[in-house]
Protein backbone atom coordinates (compact mmCIF):
# COMPACT_ATOMS: atom_id res chain seq x y z
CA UNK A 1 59.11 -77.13 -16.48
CA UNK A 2 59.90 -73.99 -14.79
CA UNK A 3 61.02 -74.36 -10.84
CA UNK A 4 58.94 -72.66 -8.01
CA UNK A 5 61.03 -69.51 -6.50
CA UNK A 6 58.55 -69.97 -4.00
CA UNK A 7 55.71 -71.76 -2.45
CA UNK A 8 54.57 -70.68 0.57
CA UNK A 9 51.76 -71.46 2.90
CA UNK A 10 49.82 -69.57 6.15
CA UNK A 11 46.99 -70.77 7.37
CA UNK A 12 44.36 -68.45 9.93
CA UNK A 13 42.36 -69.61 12.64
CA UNK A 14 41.09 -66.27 13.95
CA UNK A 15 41.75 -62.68 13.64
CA UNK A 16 42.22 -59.49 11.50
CA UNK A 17 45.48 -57.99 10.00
CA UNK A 18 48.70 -58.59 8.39
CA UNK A 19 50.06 -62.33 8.59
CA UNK A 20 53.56 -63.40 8.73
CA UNK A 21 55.83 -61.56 6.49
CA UNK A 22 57.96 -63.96 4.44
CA UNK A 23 61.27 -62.78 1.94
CA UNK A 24 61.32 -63.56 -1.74
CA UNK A 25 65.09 -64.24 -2.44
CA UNK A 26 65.10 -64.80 -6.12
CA UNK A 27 63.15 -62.85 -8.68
CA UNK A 28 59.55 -63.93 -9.42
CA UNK A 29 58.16 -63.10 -12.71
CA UNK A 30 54.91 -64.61 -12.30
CA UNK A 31 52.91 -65.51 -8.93
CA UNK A 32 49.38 -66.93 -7.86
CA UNK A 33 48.05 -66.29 -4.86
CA UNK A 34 45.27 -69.03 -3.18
CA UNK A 35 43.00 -68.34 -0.73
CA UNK A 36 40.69 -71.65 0.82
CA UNK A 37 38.01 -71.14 2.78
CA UNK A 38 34.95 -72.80 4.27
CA UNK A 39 31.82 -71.36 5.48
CA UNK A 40 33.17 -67.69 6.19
CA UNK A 41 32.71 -64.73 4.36
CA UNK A 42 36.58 -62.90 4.27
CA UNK A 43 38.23 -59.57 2.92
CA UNK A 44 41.84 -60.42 2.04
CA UNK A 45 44.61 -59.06 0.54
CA UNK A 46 48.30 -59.90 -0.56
CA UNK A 47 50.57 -56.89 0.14
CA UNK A 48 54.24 -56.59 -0.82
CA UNK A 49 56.93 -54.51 0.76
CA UNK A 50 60.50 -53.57 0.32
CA UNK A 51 61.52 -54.56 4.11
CA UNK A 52 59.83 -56.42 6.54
CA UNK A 53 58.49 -54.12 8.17
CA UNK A 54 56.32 -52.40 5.23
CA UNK A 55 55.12 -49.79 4.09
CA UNK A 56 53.02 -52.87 2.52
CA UNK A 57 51.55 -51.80 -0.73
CA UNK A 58 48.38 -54.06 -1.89
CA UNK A 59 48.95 -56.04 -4.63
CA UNK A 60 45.85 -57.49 -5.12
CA UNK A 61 42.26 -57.88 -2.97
CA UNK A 62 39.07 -59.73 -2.88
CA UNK A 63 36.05 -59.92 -0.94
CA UNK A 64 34.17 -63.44 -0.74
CA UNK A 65 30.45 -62.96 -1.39
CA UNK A 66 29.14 -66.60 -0.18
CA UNK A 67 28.99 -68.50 3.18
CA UNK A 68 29.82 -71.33 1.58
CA UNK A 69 33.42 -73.41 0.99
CA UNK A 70 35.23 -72.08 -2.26
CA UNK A 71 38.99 -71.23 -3.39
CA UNK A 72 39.52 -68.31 -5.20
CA UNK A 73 43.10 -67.13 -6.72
CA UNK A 74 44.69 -63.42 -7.44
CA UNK A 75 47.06 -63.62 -10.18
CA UNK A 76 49.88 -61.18 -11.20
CA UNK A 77 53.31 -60.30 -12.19
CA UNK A 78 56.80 -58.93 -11.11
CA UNK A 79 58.96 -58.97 -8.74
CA UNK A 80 58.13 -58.89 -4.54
CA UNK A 81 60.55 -58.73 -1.85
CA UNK A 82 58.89 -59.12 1.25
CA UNK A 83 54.91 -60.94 0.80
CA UNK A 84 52.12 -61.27 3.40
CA UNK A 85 48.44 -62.06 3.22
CA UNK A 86 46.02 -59.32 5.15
CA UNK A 87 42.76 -60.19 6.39
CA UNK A 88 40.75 -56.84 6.93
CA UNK A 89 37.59 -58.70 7.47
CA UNK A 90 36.07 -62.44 8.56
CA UNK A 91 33.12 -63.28 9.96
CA UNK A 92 34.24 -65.79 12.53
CA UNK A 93 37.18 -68.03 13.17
CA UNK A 94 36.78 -70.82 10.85
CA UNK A 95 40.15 -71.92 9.48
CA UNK A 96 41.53 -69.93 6.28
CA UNK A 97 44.02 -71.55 4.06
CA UNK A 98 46.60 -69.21 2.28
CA UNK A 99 48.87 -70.24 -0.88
CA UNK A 100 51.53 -68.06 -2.72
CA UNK A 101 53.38 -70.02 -5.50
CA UNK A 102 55.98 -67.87 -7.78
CA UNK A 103 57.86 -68.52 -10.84
């Protein structure tokens, strides 16, 4: 069973824009990407940079279409240096559970 190069969590309680920035030591070669929310409806993406400071590039976005609680994942490949969920939209403050996990 393959080892986790990462697993990292954020978690929102209000607000629009890029979260905390976290560094990818190791290569990833596969990642998922969780997002749990309750009765919001949210515009997210993960974005990956070089450096810490971006430019971020997205790797991969959704839009919720219900008010109701659901998970949904983004799946992909390759390698990511720096990693940071985005919010661009959210309807109110309700809390929003992120999840990246990399192999």
């Amino acid at each position: 069973m393959p080892v986790a190069e990462i697993d990292q969590s954020w978690i929102s309680s209000g607000g629009t824009g890029g979260m905390t920035p976290v560094q990818i030591y190791n290569s990833v070669i596969e990642w998922a990407f969780y997002a749990e929310k309750d009765n919001s409806t949210i515009t997210v993406s993960l974005q990956s940079a070089q450096n810490s400071t971006g430019p971020w590039v997205t790797e991969g976005s959704t839009t919720t279409n219900s008010t109701a609680a659901e998970q949904f994942v983004m799946r992909g490949d390759g390698a990511m240096p720096w990693v940071r969920p985005y919010i661009t939209a959210r309807t109110n403050t309700n809390t929003i559970n992120f999840r990246l996990i990399g192999y």
